[in-house]
C-alpha atoms as a PDB file:
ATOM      1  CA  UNK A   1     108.636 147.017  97.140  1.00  0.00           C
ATOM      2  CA  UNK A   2     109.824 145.712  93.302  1.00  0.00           C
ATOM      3  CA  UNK A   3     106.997 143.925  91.201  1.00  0.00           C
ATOM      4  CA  UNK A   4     109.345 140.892  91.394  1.00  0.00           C
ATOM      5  CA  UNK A   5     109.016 141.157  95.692  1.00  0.00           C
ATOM      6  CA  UNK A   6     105.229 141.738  95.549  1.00  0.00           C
ATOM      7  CA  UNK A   7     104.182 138.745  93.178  1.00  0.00           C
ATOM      8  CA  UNK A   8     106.446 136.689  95.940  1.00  0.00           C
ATOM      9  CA  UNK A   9     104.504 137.957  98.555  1.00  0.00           C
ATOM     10  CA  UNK A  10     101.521 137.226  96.990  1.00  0.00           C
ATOM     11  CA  UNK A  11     102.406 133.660  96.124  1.00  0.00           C
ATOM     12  CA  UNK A  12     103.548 133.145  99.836  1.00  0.00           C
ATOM     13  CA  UNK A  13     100.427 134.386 100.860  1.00  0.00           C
ATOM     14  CA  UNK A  14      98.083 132.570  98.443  1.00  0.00           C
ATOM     15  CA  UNK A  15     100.660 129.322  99.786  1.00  0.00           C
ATOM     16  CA  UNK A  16      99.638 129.660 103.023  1.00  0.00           C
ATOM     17  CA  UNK A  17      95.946 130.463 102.803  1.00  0.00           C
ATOM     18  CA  UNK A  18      95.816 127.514 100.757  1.00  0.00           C
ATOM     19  CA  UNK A  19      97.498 125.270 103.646  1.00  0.00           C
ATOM     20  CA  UNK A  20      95.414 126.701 106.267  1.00  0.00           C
ATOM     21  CA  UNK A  21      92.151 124.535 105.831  1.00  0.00           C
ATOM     22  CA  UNK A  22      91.022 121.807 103.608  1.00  0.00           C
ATOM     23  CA  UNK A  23      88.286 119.912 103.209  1.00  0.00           C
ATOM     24  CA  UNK A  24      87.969 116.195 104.024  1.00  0.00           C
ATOM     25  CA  UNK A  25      85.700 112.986 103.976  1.00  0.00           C
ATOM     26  CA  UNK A  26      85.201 111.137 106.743  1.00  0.00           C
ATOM     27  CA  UNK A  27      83.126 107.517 107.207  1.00  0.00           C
ATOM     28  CA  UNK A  28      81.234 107.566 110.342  1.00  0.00           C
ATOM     29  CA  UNK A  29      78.319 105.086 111.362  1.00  0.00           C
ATOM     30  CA  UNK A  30      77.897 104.558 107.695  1.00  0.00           C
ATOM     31  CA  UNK A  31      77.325 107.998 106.670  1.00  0.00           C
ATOM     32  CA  UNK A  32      80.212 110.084 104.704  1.00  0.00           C
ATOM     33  CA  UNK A  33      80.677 113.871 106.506  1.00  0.00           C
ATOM     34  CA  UNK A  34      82.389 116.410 104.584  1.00  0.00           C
ATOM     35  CA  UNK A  35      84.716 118.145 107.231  1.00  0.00           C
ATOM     36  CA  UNK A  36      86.565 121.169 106.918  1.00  0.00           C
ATOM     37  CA  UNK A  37      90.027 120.754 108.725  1.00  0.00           C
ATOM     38  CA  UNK A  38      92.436 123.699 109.949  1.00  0.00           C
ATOM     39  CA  UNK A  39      95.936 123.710 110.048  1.00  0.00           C
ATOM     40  CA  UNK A  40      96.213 122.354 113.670  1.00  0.00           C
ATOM     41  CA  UNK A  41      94.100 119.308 112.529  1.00  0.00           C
ATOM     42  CA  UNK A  42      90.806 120.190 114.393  1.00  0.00           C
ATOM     43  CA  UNK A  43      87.836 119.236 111.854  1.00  0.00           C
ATOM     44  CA  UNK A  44      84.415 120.423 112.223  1.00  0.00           C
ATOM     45  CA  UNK A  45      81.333 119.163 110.270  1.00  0.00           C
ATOM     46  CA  UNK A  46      79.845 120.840 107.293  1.00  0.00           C
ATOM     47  CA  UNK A  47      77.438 117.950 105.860  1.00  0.00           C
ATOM     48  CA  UNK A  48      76.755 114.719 105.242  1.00  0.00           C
ATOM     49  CA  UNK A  49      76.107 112.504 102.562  1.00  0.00           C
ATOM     50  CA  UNK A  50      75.008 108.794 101.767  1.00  0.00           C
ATOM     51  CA  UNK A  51      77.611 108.239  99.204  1.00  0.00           C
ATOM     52  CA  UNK A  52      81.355 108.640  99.707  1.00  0.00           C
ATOM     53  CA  UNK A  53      81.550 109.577  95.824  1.00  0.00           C
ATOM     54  CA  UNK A  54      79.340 112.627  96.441  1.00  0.00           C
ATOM     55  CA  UNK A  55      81.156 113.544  99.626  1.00  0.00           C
ATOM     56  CA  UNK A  56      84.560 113.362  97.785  1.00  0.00           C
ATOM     57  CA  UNK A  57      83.219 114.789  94.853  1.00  0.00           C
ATOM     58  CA  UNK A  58      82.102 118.062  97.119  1.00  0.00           C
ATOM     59  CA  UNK A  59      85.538 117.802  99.170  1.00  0.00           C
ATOM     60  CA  UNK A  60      87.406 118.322  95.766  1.00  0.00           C
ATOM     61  CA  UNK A  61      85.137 121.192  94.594  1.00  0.00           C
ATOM     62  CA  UNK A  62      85.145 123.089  97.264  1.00  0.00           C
ATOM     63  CA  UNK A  63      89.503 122.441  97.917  1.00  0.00           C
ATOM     64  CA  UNK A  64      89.582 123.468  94.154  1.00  0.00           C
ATOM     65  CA  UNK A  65      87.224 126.358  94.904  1.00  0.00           C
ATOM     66  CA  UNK A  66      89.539 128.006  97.698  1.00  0.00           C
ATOM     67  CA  UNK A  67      92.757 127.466  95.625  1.00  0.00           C
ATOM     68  CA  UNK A  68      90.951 129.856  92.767  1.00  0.00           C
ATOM     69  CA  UNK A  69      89.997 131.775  95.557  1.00  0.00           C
ATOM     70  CA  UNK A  70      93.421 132.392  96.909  1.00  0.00           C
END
């Protein structure tokens, strides 16, 4: 494998990592959950918050966390 073919791999592979799961904010009953959602759309709860700018706030840190990540 060239140097050119492995970076590409490892773009591809950060690329899809990065589209595998997200994180999201949802409004339910008045409260603001932070969800992390998989690439067939299934969400699960991780918290929740009284403020949709802290929930959002936390949904872009930890999406900006897991593109560094990858």
């Amino acid at each position: 494998m060239t140097d050119e073919e492995y970076a590409a791999a490892l773009e591809r592979e950060r690329r899809e990592r990065n589209e595998r799961a997200e994180y999201v904010v949802r409004d339910e009953h008045g409260e603001y959950h932070l969800m992390r959602r998989n690439g067939a759309r299934q969400a699960w709860g991780v918290t929740r918050y009284v403020k949709r700018e802290t929930a959002e706030l936390a949904a872009a840190f930890l999406n900006r966390l897991k593109e560094d990540e990858a």
